[in-house]
C-alpha atoms as a PDB file:
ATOM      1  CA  UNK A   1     -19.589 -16.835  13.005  1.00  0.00           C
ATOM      2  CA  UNK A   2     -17.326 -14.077  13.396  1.00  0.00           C
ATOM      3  CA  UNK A   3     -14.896 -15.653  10.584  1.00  0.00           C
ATOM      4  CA  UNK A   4     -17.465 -15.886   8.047  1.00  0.00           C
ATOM      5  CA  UNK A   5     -18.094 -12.362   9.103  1.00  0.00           C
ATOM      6  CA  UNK A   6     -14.799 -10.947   8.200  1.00  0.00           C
ATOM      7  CA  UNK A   7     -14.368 -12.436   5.136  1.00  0.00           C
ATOM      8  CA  UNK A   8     -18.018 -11.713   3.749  1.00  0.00           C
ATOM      9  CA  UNK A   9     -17.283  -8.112   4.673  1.00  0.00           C
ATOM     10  CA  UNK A  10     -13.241  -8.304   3.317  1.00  0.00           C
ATOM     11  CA  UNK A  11     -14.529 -10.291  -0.156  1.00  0.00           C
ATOM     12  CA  UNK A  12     -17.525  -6.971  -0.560  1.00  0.00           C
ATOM     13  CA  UNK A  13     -14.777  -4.419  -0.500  1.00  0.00           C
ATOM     14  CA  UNK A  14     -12.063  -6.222  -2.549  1.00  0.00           C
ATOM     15  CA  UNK A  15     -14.892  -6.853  -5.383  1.00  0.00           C
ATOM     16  CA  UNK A  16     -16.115  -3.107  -5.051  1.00  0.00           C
ATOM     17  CA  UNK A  17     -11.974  -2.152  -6.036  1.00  0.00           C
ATOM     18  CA  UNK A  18     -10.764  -1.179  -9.102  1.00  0.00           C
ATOM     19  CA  UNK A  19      -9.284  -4.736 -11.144  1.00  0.00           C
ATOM     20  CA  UNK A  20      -6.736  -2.799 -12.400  1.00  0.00           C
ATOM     21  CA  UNK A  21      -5.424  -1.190 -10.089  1.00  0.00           C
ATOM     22  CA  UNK A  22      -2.657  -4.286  -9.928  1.00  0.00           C
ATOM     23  CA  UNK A  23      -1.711  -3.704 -13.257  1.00  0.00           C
ATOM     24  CA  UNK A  24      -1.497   0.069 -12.542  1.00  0.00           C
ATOM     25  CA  UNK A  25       0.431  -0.239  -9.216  1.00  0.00           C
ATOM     26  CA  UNK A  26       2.844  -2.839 -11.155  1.00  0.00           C
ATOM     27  CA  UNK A  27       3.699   0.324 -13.684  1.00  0.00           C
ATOM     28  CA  UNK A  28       4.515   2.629 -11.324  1.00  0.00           C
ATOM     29  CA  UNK A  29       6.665   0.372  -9.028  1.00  0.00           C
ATOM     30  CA  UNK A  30       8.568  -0.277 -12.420  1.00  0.00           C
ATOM     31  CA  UNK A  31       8.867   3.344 -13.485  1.00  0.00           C
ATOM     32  CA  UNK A  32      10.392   4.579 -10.054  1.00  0.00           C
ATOM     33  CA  UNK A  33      14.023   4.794  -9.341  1.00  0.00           C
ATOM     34  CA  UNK A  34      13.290   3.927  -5.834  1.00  0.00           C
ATOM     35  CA  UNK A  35      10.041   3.090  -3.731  1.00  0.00           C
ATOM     36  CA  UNK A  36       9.294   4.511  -0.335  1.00  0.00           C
ATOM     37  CA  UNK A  37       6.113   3.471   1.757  1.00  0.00           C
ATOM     38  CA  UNK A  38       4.739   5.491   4.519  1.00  0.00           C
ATOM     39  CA  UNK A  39       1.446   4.561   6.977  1.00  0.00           C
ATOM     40  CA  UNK A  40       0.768   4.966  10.436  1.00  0.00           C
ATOM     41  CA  UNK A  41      -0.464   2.268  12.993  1.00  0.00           C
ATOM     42  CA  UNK A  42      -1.772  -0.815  11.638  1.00  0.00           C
ATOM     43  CA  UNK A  43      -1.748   0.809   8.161  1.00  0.00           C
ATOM     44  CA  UNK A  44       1.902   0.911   8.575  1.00  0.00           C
ATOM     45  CA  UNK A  45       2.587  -2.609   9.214  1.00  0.00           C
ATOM     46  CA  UNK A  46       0.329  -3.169   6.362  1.00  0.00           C
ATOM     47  CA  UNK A  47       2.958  -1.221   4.675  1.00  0.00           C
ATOM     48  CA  UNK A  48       6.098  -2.957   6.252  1.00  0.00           C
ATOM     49  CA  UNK A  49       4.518  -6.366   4.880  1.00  0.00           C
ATOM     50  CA  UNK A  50       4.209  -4.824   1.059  1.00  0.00           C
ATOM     51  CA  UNK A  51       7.471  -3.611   1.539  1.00  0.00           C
ATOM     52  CA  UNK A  52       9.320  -6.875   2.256  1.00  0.00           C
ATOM     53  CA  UNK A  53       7.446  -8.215  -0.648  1.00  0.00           C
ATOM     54  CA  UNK A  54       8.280  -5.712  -2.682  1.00  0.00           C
ATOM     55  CA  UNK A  55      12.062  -6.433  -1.777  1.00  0.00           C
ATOM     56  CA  UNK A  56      11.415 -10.426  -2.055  1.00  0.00           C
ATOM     57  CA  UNK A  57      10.404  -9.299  -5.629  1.00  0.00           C
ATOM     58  CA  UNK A  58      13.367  -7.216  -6.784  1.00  0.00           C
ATOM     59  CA  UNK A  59      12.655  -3.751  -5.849  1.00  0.00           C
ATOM     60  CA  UNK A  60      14.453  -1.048  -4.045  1.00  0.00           C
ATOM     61  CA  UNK A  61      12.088  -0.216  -1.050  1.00  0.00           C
ATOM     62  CA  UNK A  62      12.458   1.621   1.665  1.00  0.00           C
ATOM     63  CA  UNK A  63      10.116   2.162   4.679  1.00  0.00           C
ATOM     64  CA  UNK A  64       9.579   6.137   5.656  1.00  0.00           C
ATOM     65  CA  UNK A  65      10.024   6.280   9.754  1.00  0.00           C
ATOM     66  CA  UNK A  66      12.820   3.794   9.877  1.00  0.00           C
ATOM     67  CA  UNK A  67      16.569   4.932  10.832  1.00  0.00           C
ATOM     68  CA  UNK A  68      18.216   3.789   7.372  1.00  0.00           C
ATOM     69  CA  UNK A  69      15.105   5.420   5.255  1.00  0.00           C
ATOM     70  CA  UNK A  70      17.457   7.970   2.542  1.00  0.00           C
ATOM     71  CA  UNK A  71      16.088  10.990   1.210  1.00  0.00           C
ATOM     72  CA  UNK A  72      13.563  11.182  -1.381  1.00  0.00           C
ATOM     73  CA  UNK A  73      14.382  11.978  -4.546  1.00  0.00           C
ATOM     74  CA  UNK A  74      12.407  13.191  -7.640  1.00  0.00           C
ATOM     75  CA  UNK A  75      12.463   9.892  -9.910  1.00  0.00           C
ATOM     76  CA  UNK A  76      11.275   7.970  -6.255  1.00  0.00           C
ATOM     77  CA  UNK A  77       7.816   6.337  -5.773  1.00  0.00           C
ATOM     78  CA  UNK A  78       5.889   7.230  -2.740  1.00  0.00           C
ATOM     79  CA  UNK A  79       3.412   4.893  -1.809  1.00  0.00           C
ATOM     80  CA  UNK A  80       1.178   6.608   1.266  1.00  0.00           C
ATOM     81  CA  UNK A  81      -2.031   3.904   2.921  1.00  0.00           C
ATOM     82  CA  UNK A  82      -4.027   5.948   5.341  1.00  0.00           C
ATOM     83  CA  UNK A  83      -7.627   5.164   5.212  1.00  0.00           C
ATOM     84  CA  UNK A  84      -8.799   8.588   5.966  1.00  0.00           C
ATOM     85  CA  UNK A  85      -6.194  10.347   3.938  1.00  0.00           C
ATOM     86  CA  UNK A  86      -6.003  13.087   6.250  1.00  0.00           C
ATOM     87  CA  UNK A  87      -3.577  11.627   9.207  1.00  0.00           C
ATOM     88  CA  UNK A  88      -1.345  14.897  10.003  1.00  0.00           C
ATOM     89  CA  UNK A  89       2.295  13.155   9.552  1.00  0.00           C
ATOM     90  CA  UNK A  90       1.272  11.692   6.235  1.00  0.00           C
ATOM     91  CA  UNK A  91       0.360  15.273   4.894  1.00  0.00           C
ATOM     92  CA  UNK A  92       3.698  15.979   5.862  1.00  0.00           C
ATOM     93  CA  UNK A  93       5.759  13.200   3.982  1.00  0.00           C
ATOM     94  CA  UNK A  94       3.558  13.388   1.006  1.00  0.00           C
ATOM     95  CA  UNK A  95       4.403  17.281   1.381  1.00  0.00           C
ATOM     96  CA  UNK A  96       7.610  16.856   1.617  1.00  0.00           C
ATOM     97  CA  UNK A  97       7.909  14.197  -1.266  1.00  0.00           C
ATOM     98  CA  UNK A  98       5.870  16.409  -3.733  1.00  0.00           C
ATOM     99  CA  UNK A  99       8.428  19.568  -3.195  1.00  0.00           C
ATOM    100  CA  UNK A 100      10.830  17.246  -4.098  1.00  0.00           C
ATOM    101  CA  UNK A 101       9.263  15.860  -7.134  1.00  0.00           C
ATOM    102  CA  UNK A 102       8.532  13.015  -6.500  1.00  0.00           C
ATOM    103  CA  UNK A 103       5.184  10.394  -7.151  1.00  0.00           C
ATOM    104  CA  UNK A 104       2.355   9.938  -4.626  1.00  0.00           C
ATOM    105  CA  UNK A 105       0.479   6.949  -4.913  1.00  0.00           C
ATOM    106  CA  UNK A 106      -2.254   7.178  -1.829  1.00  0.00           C
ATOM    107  CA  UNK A 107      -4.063   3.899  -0.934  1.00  0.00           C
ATOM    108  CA  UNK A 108      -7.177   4.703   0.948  1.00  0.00           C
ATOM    109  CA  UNK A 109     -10.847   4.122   1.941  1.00  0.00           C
ATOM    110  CA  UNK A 110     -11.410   7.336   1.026  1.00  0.00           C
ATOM    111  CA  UNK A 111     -12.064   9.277  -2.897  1.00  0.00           C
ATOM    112  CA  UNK A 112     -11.373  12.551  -1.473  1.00  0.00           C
ATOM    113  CA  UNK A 113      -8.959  13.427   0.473  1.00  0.00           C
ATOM    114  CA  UNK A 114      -5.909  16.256   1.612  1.00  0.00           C
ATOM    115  CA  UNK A 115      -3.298  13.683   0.400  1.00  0.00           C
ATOM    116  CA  UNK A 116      -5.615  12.244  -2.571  1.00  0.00           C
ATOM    117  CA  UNK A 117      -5.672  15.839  -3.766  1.00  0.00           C
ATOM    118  CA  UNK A 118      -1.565  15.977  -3.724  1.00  0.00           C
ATOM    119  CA  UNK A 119      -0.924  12.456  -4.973  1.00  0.00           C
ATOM    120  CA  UNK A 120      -0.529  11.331  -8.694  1.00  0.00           C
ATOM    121  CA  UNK A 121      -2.819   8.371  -8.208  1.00  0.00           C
ATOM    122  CA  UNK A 122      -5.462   7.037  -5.453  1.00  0.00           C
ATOM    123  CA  UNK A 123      -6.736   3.543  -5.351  1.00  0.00           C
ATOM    124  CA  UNK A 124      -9.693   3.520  -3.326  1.00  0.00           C
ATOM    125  CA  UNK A 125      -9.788  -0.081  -1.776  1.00  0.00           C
ATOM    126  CA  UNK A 126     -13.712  -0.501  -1.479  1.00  0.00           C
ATOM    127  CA  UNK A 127     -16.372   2.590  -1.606  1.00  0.00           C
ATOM    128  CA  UNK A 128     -15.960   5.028   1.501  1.00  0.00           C
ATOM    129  CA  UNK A 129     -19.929   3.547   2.077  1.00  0.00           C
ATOM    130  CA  UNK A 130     -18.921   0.016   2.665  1.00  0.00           C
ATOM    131  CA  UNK A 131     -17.107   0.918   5.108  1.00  0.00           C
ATOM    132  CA  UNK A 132     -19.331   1.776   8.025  1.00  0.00           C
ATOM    133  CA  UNK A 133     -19.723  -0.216  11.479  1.00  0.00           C
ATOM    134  CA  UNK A 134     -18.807  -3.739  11.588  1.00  0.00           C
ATOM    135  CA  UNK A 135     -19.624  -5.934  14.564  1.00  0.00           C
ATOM    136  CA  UNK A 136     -16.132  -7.648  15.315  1.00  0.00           C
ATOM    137  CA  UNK A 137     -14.076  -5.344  13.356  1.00  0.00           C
ATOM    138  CA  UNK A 138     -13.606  -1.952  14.946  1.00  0.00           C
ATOM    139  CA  UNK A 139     -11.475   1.148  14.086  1.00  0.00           C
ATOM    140  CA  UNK A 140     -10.181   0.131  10.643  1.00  0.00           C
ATOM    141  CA  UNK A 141      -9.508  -3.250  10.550  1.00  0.00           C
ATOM    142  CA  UNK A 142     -11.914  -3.751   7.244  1.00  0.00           C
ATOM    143  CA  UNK A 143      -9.592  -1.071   6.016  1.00  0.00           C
ATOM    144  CA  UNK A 144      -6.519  -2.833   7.025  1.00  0.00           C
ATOM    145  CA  UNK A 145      -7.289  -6.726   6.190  1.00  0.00           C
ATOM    146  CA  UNK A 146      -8.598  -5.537   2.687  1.00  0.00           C
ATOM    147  CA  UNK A 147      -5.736  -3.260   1.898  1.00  0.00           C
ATOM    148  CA  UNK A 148      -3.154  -6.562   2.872  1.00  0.00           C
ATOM    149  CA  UNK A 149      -4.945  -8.765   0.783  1.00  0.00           C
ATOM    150  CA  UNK A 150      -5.324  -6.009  -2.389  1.00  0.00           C
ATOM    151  CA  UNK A 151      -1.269  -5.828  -1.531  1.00  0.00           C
ATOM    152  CA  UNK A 152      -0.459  -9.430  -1.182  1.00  0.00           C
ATOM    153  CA  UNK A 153      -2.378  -9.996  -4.598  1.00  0.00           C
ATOM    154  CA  UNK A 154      -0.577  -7.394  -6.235  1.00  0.00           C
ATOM    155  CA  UNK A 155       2.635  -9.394  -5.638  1.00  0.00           C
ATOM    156  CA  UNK A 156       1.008 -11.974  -6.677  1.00  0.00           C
ATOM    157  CA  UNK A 157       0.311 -10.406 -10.321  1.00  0.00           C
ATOM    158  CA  UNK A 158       3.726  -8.939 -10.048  1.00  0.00           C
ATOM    159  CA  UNK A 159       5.038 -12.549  -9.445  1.00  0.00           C
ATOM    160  CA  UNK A 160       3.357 -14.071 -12.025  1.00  0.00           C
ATOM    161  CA  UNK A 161       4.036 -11.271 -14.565  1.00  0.00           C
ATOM    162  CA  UNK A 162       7.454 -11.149 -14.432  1.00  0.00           C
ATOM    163  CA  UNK A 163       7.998 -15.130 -13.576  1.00  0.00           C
ATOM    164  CA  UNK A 164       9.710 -14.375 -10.812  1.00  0.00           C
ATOM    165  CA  UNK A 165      10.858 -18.051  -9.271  1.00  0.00           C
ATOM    166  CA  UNK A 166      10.173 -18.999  -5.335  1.00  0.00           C
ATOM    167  CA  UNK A 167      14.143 -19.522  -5.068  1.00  0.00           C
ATOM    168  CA  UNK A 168      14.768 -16.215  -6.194  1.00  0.00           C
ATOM    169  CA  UNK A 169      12.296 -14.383  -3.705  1.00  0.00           C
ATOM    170  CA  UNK A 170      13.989 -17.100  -1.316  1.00  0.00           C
ATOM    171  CA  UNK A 171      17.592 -15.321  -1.498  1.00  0.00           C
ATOM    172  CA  UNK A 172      16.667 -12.186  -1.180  1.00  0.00           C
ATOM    173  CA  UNK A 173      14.705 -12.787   2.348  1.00  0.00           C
ATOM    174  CA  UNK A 174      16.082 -11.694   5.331  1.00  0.00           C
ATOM    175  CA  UNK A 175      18.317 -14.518   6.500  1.00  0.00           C
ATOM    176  CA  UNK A 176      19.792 -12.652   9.728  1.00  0.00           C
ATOM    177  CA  UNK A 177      16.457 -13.493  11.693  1.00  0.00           C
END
């Protein structure tokens, strides 16, 4: 029951997104020098698994938080997913990034926002009224699960685009694991 649930709720915000938003999150990824990706909580590890894609699939990514994260620099990509838009250390970075000069890309549940207002581009997974109570899926998981799966398809386009070969993605995974 609760299955079906999930992905009845997951397939009604994916359809209500943007189709090109792949295509448009392909061109920026291509135009940036470098590509960093900030989130907090879950929306972070949603952003750790885009990351390693991104890496699997050629880019130069690096994850905001982490010890080893350089500096932004104008020229960079950053790539912010916060649902709300609004979480207080995510103002910051994109702050930060934008005084640099370099691109905001938010990912959110949310058309308006204090980071949507500072970023280049938004992609609004959904429509802010899908997302309301779900039984089963509390405190941002539709968010979350829809947000990995918009991601994960994005490599997917990026993959196909570019005919990028499994062996290839192969040697660049992590193979000190």
């Amino acid at each position: 029951m609760h299955q079906q649930l999930i992905l009845d709720k997951i397939t009604g915000i994916l359809e209500a997104t943007e189709e090109s938003y792949d295509e448009k999150l392909t061109a920026m990824l291509d135009a940036a020098s470098r590509i960093f990706i900030a989130g907090a909580g879950r929306s972070k590890l949603v952003g750790n698994f885009f990351a390693m894609r991104l890496v699997h699939g050629g880019y130069n990514v690096n994850v905001v938080g982490e010890i080893v994260t350089p500096s932004i620099q104008a020229g960079d990509l950053l790539i912010v997913i916060s649902g709300s838009g609004e979480t207080e250390q995510l103002v910051a970075f994109t702050k930060s990034a934008k005084r640099i000069g370099a691109k905001i890309m938010l990912i959110s549940a949310q058309s308006k926002s204090t980071i949507g207002d500072m970023a280049d581009g938004l992609f609004q997974i959904g429509k802010s009224e899908l997302y309301g109570k779900v039984v089963g899926m509390p405190m941002g998981t539709v968010f979350e699960l829809s947000t990995l799966l918009f991601l994960e398809s994005t490599i997917s386009h990026i993959i196909h685009e570019k005919g990028i070969p499994e062996e290839i993605m192969r040697s660049r995974h992590a193979n000190l694991e």
